[in-house]
Protein backbone atom coordinates (compact mmCIF):
# COMPACT_ATOMS: atom_id res chain seq x y z
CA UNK A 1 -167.02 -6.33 -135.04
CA UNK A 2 -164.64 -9.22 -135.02
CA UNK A 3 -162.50 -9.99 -131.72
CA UNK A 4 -158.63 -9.05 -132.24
CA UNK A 5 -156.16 -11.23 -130.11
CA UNK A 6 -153.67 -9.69 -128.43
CA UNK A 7 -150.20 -9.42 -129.79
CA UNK A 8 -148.34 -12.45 -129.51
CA UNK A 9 -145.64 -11.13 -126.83
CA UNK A 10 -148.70 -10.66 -124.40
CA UNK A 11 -150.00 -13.79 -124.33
CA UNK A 12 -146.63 -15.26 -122.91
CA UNK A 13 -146.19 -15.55 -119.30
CA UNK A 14 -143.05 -15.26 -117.59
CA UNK A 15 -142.43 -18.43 -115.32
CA UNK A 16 -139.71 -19.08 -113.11
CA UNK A 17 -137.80 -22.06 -114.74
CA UNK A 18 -137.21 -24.01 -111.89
CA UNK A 19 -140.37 -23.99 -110.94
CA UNK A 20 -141.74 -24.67 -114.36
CA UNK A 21 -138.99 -27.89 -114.74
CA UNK A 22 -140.36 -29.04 -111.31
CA UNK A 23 -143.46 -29.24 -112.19
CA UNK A 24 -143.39 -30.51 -115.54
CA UNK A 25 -140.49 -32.78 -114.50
CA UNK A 26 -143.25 -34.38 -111.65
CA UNK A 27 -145.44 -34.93 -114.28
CA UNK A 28 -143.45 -37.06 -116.39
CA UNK A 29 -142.04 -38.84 -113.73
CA UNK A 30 -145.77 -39.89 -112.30
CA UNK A 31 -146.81 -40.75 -115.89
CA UNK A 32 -143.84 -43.20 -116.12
CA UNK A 33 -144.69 -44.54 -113.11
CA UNK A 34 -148.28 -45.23 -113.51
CA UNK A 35 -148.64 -45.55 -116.85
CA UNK A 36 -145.70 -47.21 -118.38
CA UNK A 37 -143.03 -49.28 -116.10
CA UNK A 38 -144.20 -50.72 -112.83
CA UNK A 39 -147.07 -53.62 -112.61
CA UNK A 40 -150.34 -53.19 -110.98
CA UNK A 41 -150.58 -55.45 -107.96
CA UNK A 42 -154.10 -57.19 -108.54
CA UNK A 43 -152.71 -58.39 -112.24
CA UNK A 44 -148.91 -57.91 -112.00
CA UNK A 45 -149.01 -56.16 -115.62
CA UNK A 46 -147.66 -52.91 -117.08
CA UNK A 47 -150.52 -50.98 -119.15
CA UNK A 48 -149.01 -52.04 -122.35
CA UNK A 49 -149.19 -55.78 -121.31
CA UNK A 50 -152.56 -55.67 -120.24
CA UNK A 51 -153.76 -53.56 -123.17
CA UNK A 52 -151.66 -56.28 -125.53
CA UNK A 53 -153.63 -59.09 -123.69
CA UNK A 54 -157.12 -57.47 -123.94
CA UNK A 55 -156.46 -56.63 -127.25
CA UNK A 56 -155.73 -60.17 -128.66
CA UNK A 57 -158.85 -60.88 -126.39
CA UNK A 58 -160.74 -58.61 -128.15
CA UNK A 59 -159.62 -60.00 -132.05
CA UNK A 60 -160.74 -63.36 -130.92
CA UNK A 61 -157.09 -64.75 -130.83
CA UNK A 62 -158.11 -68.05 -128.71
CA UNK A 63 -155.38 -70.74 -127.83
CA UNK A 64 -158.42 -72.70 -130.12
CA UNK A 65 -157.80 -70.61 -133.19
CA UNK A 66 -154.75 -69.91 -135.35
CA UNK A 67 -151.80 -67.38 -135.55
CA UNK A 68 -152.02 -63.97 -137.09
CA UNK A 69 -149.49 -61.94 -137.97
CA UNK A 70 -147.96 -59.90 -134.88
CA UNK A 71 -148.38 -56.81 -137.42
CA UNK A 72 -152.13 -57.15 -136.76
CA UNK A 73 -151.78 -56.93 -132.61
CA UNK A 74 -149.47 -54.55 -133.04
CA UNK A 75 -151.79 -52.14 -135.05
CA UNK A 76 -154.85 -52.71 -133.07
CA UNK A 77 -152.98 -51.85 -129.36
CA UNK A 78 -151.49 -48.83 -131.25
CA UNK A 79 -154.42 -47.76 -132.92
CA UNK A 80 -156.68 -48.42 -129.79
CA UNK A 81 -155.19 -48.19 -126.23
CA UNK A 82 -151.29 -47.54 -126.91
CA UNK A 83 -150.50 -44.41 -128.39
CA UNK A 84 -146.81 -45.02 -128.72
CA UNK A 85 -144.65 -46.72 -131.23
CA UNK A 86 -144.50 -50.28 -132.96
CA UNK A 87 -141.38 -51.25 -131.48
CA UNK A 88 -142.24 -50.76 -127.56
CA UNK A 89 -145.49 -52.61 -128.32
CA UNK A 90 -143.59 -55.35 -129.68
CA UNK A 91 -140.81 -55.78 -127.82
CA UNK A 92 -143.55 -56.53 -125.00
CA UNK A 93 -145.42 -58.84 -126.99
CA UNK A 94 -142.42 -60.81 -127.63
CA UNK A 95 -141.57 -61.16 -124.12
CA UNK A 96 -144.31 -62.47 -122.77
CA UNK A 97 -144.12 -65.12 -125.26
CA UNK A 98 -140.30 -66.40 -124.63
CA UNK A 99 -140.25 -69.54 -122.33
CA UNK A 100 -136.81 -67.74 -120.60
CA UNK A 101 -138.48 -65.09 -119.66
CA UNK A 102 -141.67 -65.57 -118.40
CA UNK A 103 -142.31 -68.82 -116.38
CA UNK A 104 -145.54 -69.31 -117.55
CA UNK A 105 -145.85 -67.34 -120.85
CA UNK A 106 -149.21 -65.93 -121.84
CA UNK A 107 -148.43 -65.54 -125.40
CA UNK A 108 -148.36 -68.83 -127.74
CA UNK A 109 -145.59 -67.00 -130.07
CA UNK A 110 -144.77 -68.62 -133.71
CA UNK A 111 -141.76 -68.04 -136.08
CA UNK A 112 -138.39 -66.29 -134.38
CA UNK A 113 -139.16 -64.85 -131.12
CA UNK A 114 -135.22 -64.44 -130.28
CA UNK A 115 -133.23 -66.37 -127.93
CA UNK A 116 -131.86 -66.08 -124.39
CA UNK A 117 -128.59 -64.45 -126.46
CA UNK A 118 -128.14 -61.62 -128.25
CA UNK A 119 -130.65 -63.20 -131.13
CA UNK A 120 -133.38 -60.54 -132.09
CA UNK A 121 -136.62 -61.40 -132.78
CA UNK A 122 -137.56 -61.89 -136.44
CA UNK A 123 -139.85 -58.37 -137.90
CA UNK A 124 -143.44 -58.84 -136.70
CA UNK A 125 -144.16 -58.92 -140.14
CA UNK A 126 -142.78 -62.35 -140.02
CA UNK A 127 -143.90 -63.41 -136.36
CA UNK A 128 -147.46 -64.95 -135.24
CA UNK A 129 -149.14 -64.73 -132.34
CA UNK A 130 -152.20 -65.84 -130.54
CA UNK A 131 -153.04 -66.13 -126.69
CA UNK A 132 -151.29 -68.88 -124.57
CA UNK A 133 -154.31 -71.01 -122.31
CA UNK A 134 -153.22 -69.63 -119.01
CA UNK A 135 -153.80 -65.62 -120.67
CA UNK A 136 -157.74 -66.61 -121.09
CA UNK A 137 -157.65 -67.27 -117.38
CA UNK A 138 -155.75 -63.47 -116.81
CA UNK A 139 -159.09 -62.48 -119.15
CA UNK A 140 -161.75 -64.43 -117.73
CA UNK A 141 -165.28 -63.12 -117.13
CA UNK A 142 -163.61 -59.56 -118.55
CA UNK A 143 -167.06 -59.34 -120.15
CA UNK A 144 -169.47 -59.65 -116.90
CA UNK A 145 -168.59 -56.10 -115.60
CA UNK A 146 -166.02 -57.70 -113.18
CA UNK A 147 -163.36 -54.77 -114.04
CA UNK A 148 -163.84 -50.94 -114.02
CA UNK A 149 -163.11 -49.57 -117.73
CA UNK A 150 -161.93 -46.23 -119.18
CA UNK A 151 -161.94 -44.24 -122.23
CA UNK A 152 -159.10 -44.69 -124.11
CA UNK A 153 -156.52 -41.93 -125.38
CA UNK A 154 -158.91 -40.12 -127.69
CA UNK A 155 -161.94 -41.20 -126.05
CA UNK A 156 -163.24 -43.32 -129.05
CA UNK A 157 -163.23 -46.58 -126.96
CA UNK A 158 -162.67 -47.70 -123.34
CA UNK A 159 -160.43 -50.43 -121.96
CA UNK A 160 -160.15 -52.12 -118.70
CA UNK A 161 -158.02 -50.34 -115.71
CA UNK A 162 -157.20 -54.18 -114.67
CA UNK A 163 -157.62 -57.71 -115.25
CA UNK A 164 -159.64 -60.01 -113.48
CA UNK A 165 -156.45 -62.17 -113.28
CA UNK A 166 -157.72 -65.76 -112.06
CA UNK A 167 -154.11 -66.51 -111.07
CA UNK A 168 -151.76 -64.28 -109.20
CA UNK A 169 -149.78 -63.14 -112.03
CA UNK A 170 -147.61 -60.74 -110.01
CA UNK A 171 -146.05 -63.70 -108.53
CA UNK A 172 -146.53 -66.19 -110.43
CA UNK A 173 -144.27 -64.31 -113.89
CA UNK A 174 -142.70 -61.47 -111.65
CA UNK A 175 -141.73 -58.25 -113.35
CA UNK A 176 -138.98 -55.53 -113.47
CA UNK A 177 -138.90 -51.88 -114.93
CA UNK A 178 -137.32 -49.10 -114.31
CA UNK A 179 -139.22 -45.92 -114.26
CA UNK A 180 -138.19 -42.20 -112.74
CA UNK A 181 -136.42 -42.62 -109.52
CA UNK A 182 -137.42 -46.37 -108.85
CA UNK A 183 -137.65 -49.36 -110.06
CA UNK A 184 -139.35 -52.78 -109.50
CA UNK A 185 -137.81 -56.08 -110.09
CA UNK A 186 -139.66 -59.07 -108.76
CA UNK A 187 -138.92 -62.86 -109.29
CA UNK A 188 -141.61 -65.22 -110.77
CA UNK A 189 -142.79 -68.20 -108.55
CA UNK A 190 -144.31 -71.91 -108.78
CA UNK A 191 -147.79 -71.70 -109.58
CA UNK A 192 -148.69 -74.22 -107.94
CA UNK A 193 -146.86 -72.79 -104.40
CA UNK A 194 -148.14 -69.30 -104.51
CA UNK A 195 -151.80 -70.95 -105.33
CA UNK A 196 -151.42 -73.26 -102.05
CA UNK A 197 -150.79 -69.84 -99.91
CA UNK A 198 -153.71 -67.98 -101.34
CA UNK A 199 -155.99 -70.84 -100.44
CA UNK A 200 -154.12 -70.66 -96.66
CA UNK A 201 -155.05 -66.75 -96.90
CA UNK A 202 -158.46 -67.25 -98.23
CA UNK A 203 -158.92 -70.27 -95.14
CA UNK A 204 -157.54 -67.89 -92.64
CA UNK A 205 -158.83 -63.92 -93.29
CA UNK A 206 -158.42 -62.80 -89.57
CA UNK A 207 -154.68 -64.15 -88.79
CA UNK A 208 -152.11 -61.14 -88.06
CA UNK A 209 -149.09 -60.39 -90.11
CA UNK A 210 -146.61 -62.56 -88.91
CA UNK A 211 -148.68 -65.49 -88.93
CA UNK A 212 -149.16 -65.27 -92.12
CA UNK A 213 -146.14 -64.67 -93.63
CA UNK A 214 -145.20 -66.91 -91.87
CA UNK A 215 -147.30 -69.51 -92.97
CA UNK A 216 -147.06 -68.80 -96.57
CA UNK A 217 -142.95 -68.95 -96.56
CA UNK A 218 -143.74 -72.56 -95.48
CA UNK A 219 -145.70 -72.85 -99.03
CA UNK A 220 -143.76 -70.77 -100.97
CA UNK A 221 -140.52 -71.61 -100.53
CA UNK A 222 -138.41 -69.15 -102.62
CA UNK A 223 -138.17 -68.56 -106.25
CA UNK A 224 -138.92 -70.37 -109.37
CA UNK A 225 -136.66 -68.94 -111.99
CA UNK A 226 -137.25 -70.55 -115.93
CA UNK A 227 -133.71 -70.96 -116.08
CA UNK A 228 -133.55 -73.55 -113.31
CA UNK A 229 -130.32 -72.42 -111.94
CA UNK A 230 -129.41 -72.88 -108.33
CA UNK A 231 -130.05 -70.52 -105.40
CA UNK A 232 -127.83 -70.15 -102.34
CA UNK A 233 -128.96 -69.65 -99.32
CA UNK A 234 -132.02 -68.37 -97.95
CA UNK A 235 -131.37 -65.52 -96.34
CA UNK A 236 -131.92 -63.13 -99.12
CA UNK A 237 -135.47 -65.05 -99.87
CA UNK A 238 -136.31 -64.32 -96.40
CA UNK A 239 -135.40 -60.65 -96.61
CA UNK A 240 -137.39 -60.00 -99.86
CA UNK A 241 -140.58 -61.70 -98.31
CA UNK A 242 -140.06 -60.04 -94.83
CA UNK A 243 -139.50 -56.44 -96.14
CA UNK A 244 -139.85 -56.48 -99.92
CA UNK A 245 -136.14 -56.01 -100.77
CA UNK A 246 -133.46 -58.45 -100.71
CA UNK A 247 -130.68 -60.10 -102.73
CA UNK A 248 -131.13 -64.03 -104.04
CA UNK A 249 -127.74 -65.34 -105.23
CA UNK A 250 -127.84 -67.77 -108.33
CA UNK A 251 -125.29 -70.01 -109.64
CA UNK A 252 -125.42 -71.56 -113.39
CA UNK A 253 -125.48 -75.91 -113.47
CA UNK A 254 -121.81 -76.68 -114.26
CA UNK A 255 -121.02 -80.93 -114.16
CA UNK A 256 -117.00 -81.46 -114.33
CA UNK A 257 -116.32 -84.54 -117.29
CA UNK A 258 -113.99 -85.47 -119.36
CA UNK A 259 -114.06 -85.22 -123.56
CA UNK A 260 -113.17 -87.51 -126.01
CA UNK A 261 -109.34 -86.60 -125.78
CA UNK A 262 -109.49 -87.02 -122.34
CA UNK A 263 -109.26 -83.42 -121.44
CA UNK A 264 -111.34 -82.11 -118.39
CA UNK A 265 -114.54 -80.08 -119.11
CA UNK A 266 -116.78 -77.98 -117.43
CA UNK A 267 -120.07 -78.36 -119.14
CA UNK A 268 -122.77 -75.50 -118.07
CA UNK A 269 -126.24 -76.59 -118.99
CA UNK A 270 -127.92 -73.88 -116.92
CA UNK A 271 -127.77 -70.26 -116.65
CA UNK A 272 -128.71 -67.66 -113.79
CA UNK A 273 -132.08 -65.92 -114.35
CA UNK A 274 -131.65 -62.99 -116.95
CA UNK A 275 -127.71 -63.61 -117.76
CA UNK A 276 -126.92 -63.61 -121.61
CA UNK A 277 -125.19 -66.72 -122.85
CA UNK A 278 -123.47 -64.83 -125.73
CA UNK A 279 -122.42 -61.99 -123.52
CA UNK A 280 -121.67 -64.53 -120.82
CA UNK A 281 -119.30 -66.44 -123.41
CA UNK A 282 -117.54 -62.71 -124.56
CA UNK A 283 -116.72 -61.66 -121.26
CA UNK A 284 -115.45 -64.85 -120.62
CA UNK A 285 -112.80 -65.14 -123.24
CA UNK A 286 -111.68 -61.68 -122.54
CA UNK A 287 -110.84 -62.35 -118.83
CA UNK A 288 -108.60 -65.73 -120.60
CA UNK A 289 -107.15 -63.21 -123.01
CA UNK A 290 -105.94 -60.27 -120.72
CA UNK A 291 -104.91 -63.14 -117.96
CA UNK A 292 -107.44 -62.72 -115.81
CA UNK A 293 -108.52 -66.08 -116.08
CA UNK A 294 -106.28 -69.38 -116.30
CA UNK A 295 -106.84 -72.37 -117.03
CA UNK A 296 -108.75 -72.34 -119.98
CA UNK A 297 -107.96 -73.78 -123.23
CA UNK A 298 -111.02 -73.52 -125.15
CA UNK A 299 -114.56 -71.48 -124.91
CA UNK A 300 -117.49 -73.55 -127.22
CA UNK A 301 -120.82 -73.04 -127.12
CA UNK A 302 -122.95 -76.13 -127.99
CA UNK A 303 -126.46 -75.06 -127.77
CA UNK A 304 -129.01 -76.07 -129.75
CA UNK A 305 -132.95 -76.91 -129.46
CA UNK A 306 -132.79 -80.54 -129.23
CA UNK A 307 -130.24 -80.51 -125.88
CA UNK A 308 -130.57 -76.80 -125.03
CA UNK A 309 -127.92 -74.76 -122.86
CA UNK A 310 -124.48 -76.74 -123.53
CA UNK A 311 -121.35 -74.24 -123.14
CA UNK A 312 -118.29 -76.42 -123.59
CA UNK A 313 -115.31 -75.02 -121.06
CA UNK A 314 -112.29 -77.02 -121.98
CA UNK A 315 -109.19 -76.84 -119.59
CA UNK A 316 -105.76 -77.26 -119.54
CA UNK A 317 -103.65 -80.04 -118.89
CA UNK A 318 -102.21 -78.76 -115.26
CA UNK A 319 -105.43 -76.83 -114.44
CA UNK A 320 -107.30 -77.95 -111.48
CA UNK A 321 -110.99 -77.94 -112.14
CA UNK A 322 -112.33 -76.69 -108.74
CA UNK A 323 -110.08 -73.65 -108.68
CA UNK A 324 -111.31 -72.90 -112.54
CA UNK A 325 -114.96 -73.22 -111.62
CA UNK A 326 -114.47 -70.65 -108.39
CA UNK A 327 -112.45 -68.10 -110.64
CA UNK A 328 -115.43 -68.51 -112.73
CA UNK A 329 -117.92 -67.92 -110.32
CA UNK A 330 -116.48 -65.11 -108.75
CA UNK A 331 -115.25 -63.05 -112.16
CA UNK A 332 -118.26 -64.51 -114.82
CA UNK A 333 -121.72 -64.30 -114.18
CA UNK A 334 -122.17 -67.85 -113.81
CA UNK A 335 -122.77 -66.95 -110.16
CA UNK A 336 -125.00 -63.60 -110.69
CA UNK A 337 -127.33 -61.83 -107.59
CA UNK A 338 -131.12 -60.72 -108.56
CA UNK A 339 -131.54 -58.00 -106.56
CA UNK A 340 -135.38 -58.58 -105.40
CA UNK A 341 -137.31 -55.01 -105.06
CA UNK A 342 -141.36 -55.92 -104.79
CA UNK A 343 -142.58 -52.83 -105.95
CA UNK A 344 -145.74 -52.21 -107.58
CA UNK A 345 -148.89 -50.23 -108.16
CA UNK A 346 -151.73 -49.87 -105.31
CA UNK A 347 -154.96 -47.67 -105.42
CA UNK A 348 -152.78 -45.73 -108.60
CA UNK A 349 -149.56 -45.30 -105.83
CA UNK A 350 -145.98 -47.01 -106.25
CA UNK A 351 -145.51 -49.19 -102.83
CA UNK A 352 -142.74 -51.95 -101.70
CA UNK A 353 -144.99 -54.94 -100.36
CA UNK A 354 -144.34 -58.06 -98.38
CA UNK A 355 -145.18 -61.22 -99.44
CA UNK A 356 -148.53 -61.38 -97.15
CA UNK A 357 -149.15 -58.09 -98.67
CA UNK A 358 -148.86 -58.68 -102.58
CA UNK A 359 -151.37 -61.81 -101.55
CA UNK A 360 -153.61 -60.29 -99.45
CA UNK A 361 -154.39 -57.28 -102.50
CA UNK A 362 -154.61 -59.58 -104.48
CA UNK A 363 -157.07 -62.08 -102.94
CA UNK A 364 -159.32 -58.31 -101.76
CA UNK A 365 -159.49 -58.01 -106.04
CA UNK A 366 -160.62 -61.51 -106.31
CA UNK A 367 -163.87 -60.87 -103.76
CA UNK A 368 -164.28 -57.90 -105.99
CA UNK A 369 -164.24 -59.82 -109.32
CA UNK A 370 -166.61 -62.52 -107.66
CA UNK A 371 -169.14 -60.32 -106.27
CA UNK A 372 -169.17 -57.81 -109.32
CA UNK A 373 -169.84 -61.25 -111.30
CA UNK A 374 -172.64 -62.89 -108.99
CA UNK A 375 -174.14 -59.20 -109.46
CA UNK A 376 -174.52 -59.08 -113.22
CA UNK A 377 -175.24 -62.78 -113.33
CA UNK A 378 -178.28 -61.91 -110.74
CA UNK A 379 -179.28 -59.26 -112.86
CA UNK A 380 -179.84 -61.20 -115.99
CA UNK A 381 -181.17 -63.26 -114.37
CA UNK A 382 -184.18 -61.14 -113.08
CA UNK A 383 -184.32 -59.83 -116.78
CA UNK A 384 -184.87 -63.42 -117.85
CA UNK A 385 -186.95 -63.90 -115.34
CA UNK A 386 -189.37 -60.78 -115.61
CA UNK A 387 -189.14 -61.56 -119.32
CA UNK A 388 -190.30 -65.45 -118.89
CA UNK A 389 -193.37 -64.42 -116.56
CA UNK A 390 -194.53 -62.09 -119.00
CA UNK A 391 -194.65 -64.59 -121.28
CA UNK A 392 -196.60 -66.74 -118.69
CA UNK A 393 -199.07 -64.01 -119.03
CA UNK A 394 -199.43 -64.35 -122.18
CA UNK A 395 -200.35 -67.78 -122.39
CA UNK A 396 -203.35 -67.11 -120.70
CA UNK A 397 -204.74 -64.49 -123.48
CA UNK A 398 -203.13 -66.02 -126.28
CA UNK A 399 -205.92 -65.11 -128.65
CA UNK A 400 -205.72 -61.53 -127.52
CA UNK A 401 -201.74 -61.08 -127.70
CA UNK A 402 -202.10 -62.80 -131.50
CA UNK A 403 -205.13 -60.27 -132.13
CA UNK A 404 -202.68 -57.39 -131.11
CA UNK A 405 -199.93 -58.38 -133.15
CA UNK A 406 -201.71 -58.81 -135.85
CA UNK A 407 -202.86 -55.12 -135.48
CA UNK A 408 -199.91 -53.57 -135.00
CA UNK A 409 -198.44 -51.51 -138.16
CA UNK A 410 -194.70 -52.63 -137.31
CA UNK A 411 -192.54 -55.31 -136.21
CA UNK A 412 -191.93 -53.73 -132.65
């Protein structure tokens, strides 16, 4: 007798809706969190980074070797680890290439990868791709069990839960997402700075808290934005590494000369950290044309690839350049604050770190890495080994082992 399921009104089950959006609302919102906009703290990436990364890894895309077509990263991370759509995928891909936006890029990109303006990217049918030299130190030893892996979304294949991440990524190229209810935005650093204070850490594993943060704001002594814009002050450096939150005010590279006419310029050659030159220019001539601004004459932007950021500000005849440039600064964002919140993922929980702290985790992953490493590189090793004195043994019944061989039906 075959089994009859109930009518379809008595498998529903009234829940209370509140409850049920609670619930399922907590869900999403740890999901976002975990698995789609804040870093991890021992490699500073996102999951779609790192699965971009170990993907191009995986199709042998070597700084040695040549471009492929973005189309083909794309499809693998999709079709692998990323169960999302093309665009996400690529828009990450693309960033991690673009010299503005990374300070050390770990994507070699080739064809249009956009610009710092409101330039899109070319279709990653068009684009190329392959990984930059400093990525194959994010991946190296990936393949001597010095990273836990797990199965991927339909449990056909597994990828890594981290990097090994020779260099401290998370400081090194920053990050910034928002997910549900928080958000992370931390500034990138000189590599060569954040490596001297994870050699002091590494030289000094028992001092306290303050001394070291202390001694690594000596070695790391603020910011290293691609843009090369100014910073002012130091206060707001100090808060971020202190407490994990601060504010760091930029201010674009603006020299005062003269044109061919004789006319006073300002030219701006460098931008604050994430501010859009096209947008910048837009809201610019909009203050000039509703008043807001004076002293202007002329807006021109002069960029190109051979000199890079030019924007051409052109004043009046009676304007006085110093009062111009401080209207600027204080209506434009030519002087723009990055509001520092160190936030990212530890043991699978969001936290707001110190400086000392984001170092410290991340030197504790490097002792992991190493000793996982010296562990599988022992254990071939005794393989080899037990595999060398057998044939030791061997050599002393050589007639024998040849007799056997010769005897045996098969090849094993």
């Amino acid at each position: 007798m075959t089994e009859t399921l109930p009518p379809e009104h008595d498998r529903v089950e009234p829940v209370d809706i509140q409850q049920e959006m609670q619930n399922s609302y907590i869900d999403y919102a740890m999901s976002v969190i975990v698995s789609r906009a804040l870093p991890d703290v021992r490699d500073g990436l996102k999951p779609v980074q790192r699965r971009i990364l170990y993907s191009m890894y995986d199709l042998s895309l070597r700084p040695d070797r040549g471009h492929v077509k973005c189309t083909r990263v794309i499809g693998d991370v999709m079709g692998n680890y990323h169960p999302h759509g093309d665009a996400p995928i690529y828009d990450a891909l693309v960033r991690l290439g673009q010299p503005w936006s990374m300070r050390y890029p770990l994507v070699d990109g080739q064809g249009n990868f956009g610009s710092p303006g409101n330039d899109p990217p070319a279709a990653h049918r068009y684009t190329e791709c392959r990984l930059a030299p400093l990525a194959m130190a994010m991946l190296a030893d990936i393949d001597e069990e010095t990273v836990d892996y797990s199965p991927n979304y339909d449990g056909k294949t597994d990828q890594p839960d981290v990097l090994p991440s020779r260099i401290p990524n998370l400081l090194v190229n920053g990050s910034g997402g928002i997910a549900v209810g928080m958000a992370t935005n931390i500034p990138p650093h000189n590599l060569r700075e954040v490596a001297d204070g994870v050699m002091w850490v590494l030289d000094n594993p028992d001092a306290d808290e303050n001394e070291t943060l202390a001694a690594l704001m000596q070695r790391i002594k603020g910011p290293d934005f691609p843009t090369h814009s100014y910073i002012l002050g130091t206060q707001g450096i100090e808060d971020a590494y202190r407490t994990g939150r601060g504010s760091i005010r930029m201010r674009a590279k603006v020299e005062v000369d003269e044109d061919a006419k004789g006319r006073t310029i300002l030219v701006v050659t460098e931008l604050p950290y994430q501010v859009n030159p096209d947008n910048l220019i837009e809201n610019m001539a909009n203050l000039v044309r509703d008043a807001k601004l004076g002293g202007i004459a002329n807006i021109a932007d002069e960029s190109n690839k051979r000199s890079g950021m030019r924007i051409v500000i052109t004043l009046k005849r009676d304007a006085v350049a110093k009062v111009v440039l401080n209207n600027l600064y204080k209506h434009t964002q030519l002087q723009h604050n990055f509001g520092v919140n160190m936030l990212a993922i530890v043991d699978g929980v969001p936290r707001t770190l110190r400086l000392d702290q984001i170092i410290r985790l991340y030197v504790k992953h490097q002792v992991d890495v190493i000793v996982r490493r010296t562990r599988f590189r022992l254990r071939k090793a005794e393989e080899r080994a037990h595999i060398l004195r057998g044939l030791v043994k061997a050599l002393d019944a050589l007639d024998e082992v040849i007799a056997l061989i010769r005897r045996s039906p098969t090849v094993d």
